[in-house]
PDB file of N, CA and C in Angstrom:
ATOM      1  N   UNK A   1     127.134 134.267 -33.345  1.00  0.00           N
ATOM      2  CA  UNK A   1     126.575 135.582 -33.491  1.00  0.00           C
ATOM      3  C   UNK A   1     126.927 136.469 -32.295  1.00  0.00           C
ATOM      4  N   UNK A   2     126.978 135.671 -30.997  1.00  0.00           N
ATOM      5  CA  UNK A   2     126.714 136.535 -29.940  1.00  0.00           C
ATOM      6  C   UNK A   2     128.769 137.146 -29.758  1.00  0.00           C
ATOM      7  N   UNK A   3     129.608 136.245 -30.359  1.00  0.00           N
ATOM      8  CA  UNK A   3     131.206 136.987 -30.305  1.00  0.00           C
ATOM      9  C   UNK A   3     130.869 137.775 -31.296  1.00  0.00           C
ATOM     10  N   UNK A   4     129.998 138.146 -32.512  1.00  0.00           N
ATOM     11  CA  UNK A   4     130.322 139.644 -33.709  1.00  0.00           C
ATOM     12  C   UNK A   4     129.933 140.325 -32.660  1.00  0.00           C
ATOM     13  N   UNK A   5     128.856 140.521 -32.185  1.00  0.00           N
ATOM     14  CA  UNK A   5     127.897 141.755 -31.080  1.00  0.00           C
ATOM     15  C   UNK A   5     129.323 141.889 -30.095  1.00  0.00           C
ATOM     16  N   UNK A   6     129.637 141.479 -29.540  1.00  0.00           N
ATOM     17  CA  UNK A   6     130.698 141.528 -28.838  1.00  0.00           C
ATOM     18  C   UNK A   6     132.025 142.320 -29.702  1.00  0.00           C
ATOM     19  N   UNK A   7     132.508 141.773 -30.370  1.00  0.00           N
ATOM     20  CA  UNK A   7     133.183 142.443 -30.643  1.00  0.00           C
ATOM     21  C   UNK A   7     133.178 143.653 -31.698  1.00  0.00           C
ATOM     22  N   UNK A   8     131.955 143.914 -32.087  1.00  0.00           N
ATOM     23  CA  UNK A   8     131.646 145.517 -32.586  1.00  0.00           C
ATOM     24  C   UNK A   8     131.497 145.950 -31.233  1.00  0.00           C
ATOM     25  N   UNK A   9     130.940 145.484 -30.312  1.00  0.00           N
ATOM     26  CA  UNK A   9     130.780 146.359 -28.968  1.00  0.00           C
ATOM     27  C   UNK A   9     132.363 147.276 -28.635  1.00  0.00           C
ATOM     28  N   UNK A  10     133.548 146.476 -28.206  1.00  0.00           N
ATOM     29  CA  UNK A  10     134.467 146.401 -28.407  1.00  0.00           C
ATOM     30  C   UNK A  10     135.327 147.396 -28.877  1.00  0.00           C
ATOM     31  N   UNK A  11     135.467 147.166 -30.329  1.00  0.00           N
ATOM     32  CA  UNK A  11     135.737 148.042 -31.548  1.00  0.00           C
ATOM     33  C   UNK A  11     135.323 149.122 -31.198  1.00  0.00           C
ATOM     34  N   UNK A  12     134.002 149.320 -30.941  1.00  0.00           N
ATOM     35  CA  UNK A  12     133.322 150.933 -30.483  1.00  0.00           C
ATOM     36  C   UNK A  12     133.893 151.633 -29.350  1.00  0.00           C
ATOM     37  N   UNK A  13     134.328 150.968 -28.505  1.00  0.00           N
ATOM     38  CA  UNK A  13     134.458 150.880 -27.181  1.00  0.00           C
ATOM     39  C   UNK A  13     135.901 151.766 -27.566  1.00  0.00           C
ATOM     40  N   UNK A  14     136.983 151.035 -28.698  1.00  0.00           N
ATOM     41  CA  UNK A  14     138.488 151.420 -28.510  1.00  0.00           C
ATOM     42  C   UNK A  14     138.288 152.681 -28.954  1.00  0.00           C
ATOM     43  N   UNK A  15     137.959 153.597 -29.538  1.00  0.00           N
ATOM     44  CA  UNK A  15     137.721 154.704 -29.949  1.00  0.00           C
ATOM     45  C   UNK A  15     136.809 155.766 -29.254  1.00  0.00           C
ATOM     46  N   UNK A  16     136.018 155.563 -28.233  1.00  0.00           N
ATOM     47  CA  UNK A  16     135.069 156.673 -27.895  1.00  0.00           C
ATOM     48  C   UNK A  16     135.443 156.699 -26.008  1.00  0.00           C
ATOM     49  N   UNK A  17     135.162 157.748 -25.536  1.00  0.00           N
ATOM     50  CA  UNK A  17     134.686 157.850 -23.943  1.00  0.00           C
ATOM     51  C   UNK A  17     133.652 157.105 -23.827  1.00  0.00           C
ATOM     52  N   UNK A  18     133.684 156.312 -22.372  1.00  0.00           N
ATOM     53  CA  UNK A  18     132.343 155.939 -21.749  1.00  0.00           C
ATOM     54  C   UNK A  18     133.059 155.342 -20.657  1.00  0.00           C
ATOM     55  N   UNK A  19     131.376 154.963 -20.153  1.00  0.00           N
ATOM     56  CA  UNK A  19     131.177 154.965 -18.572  1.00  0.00           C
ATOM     57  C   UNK A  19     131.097 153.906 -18.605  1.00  0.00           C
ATOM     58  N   UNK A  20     131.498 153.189 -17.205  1.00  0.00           N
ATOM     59  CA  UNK A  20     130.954 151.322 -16.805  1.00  0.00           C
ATOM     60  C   UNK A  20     130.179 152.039 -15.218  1.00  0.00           C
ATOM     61  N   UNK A  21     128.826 151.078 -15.235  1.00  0.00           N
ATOM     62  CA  UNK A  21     127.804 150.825 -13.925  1.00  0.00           C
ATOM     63  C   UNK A  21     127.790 149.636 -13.966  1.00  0.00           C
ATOM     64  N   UNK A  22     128.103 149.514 -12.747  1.00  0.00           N
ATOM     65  CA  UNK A  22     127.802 147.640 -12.121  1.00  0.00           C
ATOM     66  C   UNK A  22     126.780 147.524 -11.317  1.00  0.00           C
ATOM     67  N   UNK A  23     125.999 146.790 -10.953  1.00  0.00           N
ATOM     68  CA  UNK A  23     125.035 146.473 -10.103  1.00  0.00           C
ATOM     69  C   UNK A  23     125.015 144.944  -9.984  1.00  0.00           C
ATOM     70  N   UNK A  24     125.217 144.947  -8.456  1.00  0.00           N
ATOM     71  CA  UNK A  24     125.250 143.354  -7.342  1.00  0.00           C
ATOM     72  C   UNK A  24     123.751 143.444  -7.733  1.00  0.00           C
ATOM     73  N   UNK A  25     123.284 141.929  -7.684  1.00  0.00           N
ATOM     74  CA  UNK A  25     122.361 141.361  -7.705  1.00  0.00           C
ATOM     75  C   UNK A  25     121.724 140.146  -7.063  1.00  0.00           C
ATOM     76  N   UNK A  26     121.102 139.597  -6.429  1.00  0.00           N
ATOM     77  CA  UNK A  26     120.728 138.444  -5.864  1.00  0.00           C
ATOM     78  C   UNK A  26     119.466 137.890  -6.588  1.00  0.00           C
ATOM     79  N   UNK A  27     119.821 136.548  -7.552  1.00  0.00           N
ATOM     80  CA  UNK A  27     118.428 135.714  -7.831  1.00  0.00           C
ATOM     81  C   UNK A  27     117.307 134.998  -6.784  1.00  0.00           C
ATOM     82  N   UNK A  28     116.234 134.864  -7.204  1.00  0.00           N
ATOM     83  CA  UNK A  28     115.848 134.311  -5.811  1.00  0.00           C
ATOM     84  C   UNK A  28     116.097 133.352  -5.322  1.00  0.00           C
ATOM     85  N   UNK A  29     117.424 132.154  -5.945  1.00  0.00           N
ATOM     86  CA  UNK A  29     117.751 131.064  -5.360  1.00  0.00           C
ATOM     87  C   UNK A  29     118.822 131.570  -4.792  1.00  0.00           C
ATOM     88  N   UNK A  30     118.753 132.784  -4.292  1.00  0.00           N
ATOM     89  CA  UNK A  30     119.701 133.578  -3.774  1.00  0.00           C
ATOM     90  C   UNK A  30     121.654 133.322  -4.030  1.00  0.00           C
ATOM     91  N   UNK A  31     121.367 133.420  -5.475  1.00  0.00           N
ATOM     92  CA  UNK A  31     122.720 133.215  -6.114  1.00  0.00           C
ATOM     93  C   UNK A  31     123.047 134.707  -6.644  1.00  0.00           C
ATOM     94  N   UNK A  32     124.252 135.383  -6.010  1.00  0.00           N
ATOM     95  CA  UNK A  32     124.503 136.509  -6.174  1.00  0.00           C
ATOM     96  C   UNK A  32     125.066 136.554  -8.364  1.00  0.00           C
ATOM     97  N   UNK A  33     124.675 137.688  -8.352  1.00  0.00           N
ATOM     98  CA  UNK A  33     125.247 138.066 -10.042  1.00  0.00           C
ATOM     99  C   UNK A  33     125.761 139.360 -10.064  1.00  0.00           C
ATOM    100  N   UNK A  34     126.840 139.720 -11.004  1.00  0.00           N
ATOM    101  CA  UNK A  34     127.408 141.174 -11.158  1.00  0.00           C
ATOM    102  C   UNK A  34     127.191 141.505 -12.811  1.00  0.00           C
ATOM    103  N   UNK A  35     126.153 142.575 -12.400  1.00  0.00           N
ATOM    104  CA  UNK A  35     125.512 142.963 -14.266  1.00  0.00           C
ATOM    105  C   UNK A  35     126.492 144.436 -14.539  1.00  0.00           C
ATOM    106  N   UNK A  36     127.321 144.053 -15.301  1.00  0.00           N
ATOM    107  CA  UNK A  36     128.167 145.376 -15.784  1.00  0.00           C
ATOM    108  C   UNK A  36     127.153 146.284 -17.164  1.00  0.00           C
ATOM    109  N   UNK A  37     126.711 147.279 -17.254  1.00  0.00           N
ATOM    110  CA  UNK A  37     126.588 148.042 -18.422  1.00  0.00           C
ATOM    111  C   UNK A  37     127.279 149.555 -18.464  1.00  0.00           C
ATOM    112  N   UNK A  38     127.633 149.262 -20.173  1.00  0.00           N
ATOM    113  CA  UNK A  38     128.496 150.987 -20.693  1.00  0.00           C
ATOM    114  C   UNK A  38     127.783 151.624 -20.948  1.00  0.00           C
ATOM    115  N   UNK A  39     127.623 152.764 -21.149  1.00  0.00           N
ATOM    116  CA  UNK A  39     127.574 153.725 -21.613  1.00  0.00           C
ATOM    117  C   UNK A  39     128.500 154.798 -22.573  1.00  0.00           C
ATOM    118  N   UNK A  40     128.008 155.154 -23.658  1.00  0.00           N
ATOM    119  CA  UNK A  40     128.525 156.094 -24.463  1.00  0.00           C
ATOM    120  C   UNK A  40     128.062 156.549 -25.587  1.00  0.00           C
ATOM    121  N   UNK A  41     128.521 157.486 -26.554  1.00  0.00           N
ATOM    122  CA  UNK A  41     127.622 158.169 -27.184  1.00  0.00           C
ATOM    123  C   UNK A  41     127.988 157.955 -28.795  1.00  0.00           C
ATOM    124  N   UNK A  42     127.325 157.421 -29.114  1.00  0.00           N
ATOM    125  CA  UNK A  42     126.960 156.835 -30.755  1.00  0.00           C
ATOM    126  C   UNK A  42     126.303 157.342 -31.929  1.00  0.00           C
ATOM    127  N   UNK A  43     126.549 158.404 -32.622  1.00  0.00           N
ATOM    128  CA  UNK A  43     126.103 158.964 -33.617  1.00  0.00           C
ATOM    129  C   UNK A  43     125.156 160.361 -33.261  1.00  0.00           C
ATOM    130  N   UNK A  44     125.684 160.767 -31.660  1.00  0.00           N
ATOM    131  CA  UNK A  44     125.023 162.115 -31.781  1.00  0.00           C
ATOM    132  C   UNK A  44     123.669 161.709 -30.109  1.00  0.00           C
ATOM    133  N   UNK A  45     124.166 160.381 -30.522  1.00  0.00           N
ATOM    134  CA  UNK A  45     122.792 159.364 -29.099  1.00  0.00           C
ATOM    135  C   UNK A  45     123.375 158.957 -28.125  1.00  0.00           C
ATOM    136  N   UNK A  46     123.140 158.768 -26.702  1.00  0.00           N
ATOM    137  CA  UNK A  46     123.593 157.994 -25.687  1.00  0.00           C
ATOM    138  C   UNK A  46     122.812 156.428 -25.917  1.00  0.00           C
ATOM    139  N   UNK A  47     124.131 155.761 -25.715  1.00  0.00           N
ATOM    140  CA  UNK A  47     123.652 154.383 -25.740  1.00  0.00           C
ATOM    141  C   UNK A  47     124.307 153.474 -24.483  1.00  0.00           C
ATOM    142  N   UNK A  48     123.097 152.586 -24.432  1.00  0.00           N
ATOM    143  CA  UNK A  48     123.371 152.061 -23.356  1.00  0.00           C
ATOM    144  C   UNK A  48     123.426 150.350 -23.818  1.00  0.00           C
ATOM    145  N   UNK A  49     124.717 149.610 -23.181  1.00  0.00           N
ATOM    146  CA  UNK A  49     124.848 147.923 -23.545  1.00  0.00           C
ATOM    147  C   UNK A  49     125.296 147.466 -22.428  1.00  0.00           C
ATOM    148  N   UNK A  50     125.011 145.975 -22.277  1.00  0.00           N
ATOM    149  CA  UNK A  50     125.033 145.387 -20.944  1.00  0.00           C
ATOM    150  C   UNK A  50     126.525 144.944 -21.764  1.00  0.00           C
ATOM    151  N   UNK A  51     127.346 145.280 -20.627  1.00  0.00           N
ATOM    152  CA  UNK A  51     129.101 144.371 -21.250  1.00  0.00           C
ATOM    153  C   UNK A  51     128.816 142.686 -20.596  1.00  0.00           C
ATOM    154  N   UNK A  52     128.557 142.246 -19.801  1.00  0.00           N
ATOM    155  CA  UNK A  52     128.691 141.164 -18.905  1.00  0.00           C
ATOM    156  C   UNK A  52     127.782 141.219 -17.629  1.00  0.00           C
ATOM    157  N   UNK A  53     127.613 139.869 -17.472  1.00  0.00           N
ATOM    158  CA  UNK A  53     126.478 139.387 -16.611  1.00  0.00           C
ATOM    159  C   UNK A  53     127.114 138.023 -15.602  1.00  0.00           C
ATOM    160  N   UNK A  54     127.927 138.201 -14.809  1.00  0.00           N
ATOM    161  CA  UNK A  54     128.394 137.051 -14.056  1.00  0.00           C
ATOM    162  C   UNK A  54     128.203 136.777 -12.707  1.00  0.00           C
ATOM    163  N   UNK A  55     128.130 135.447 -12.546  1.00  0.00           N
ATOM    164  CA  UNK A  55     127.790 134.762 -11.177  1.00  0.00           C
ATOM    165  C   UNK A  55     129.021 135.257 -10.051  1.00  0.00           C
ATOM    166  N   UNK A  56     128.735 135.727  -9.208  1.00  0.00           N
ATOM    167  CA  UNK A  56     129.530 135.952  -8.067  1.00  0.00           C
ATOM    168  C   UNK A  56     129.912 134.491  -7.127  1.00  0.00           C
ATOM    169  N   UNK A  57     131.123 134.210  -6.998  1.00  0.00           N
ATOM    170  CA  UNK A  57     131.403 132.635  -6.659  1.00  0.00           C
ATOM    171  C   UNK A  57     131.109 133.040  -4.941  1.00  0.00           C
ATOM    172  N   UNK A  58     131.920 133.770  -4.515  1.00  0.00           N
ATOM    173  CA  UNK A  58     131.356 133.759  -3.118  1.00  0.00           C
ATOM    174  C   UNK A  58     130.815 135.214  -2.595  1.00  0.00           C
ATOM    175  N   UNK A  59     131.222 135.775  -1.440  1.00  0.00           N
ATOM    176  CA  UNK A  59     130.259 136.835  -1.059  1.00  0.00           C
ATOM    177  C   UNK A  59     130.024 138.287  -1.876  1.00  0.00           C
ATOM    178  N   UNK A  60     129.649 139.035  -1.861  1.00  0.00           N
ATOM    179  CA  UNK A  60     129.235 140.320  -2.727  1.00  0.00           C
ATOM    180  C   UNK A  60     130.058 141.498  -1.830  1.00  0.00           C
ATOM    181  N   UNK A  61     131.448 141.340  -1.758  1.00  0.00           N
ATOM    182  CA  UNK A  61     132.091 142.464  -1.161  1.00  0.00           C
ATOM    183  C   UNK A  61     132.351 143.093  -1.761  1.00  0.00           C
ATOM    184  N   UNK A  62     133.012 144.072  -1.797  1.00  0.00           N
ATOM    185  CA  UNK A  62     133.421 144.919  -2.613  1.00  0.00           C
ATOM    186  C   UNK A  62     134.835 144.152  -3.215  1.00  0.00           C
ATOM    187  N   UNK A  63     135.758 143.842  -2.302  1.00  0.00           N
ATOM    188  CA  UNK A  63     136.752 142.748  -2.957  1.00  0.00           C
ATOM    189  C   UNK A  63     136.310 142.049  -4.104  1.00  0.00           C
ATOM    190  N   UNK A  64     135.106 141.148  -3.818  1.00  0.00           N
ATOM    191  CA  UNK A  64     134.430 139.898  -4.834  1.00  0.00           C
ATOM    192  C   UNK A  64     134.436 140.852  -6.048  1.00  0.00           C
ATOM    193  N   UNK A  65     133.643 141.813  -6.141  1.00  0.00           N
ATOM    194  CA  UNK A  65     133.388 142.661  -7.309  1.00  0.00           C
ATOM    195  C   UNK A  65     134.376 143.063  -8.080  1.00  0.00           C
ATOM    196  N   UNK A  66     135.247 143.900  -7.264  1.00  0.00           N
ATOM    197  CA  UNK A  66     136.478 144.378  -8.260  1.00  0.00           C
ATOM    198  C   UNK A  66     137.374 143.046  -8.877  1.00  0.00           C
ATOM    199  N   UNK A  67     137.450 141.974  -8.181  1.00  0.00           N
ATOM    200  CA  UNK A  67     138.064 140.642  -8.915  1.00  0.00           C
ATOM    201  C   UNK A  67     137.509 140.803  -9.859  1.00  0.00           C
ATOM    202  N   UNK A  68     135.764 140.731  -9.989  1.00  0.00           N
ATOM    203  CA  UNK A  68     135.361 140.118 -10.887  1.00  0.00           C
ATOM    204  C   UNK A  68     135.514 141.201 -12.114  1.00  0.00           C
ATOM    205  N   UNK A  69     135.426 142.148 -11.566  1.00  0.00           N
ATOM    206  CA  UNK A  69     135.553 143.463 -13.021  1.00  0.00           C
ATOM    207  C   UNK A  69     136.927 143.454 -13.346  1.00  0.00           C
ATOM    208  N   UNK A  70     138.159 143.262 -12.920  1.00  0.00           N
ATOM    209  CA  UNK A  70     139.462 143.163 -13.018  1.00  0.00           C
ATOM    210  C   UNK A  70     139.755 141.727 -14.213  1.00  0.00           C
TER     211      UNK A  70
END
């Protein structure tokens, strides 16, 4: 189920403008995460979807990040 959601996300995605926000994160077992969400506008509405949610392997630089969004 969770690859259809994905890839209507996707599909939507190849056709319209939108935005990506990332936000570094630290759990409290102090394991860093990088939460990507889009933005864009869907039938007249702004909508908002989380694209990806991943563990940062080592430090939260700005380097680490763009790997990980790359």
């Amino acid at each position: 189920m969770s690859e259809d959601v994905e890839k209507q996300l996707f599909e939507k995605l190849k056709t319209r403008n939108f935005s990506v926000q990332m936000d570094e994160s630290t759990l409290r077992d102090s394991e860093a995460v990088l939460i990507s969400y889009v933005r864009y506008i869907d039938k007249g509405h702004f909508v908002e979807e989380m694209l990806f949610c991943k563990r940062l392997e080592s430090n939260t630089t700005f380097k680490d990040i763009y790997n990980m969004l790359k």
